[in-house]
Protein backbone atom coordinates (compact mmCIF):
# COMPACT_ATOMS: atom_id res chain seq x y z
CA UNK A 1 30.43 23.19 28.17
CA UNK A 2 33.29 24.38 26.48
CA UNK A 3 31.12 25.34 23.41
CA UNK A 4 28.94 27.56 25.96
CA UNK A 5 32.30 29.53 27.61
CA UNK A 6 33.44 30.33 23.88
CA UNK A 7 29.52 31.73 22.68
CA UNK A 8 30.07 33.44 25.97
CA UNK A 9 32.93 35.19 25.17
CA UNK A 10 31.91 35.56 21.80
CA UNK A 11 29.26 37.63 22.65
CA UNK A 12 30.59 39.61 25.62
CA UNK A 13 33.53 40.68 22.83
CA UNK A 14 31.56 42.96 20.56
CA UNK A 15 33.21 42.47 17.81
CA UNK A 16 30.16 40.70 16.02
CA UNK A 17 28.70 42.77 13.72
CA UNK A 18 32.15 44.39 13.03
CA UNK A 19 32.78 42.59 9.86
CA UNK A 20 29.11 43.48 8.18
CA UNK A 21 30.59 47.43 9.45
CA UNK A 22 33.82 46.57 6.98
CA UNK A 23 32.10 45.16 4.51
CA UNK A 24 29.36 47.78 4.21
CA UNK A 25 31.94 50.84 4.02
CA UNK A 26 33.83 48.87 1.63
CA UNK A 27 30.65 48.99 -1.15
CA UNK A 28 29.83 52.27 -0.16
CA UNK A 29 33.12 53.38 -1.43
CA UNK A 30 33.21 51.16 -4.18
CA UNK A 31 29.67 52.70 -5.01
CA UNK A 32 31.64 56.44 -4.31
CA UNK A 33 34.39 55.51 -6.94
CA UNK A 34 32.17 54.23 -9.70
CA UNK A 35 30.00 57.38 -9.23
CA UNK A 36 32.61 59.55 -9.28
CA UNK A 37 34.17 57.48 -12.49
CA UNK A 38 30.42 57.54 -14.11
CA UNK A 39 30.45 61.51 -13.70
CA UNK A 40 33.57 61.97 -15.15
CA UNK A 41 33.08 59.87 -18.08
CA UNK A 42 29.80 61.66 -18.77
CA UNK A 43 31.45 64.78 -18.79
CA UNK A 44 33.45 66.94 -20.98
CA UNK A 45 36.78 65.94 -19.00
CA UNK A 46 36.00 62.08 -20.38
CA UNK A 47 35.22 63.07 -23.37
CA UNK A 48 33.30 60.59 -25.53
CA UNK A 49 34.96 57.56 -23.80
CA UNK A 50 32.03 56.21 -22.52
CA UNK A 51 30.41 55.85 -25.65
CA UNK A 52 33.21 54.50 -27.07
CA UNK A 53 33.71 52.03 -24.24
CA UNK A 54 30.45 50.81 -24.64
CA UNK A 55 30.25 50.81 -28.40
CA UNK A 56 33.37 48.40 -28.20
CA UNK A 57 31.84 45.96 -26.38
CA UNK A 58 28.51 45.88 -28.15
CA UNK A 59 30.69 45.32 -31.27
CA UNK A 60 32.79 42.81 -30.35
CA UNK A 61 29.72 41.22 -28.20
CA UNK A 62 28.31 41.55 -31.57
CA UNK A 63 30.87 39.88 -33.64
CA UNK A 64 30.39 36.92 -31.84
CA UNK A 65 27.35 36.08 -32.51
């Protein structure tokens, strides 16, 4: 019975989907930043960074092998 009163209460609170709410404005900002940080690396103001970034890891990916 006591299970019942809490699913109750649970449910009458709202608050359920809340968390999926966070945790989906949470990516989408993530996703915001790492655009933003893509664009800027891409353009003049990064400069040839992210070539260089991933050239770096291709070589030392590379030298592993």
């Amino acid at each position: 019975m006591t299970h019942v009163i809490r699913w109750l209460a649970a449910r009458a609170s709202g608050e359920r989907g809340q968390a999926t709410v966070e945790y989906f404005l949470v990516i989408l900002a993530a996703t915001a930043l790492a655009f933003i940080a893509l664009k800027w690396l891409q353009s003049g103001s990064g400069g040839g960074l992210l070539s260089d970034l991933f050239g770096g890891v291709i070589k030392w990916v590379l030298g592993k092998f």
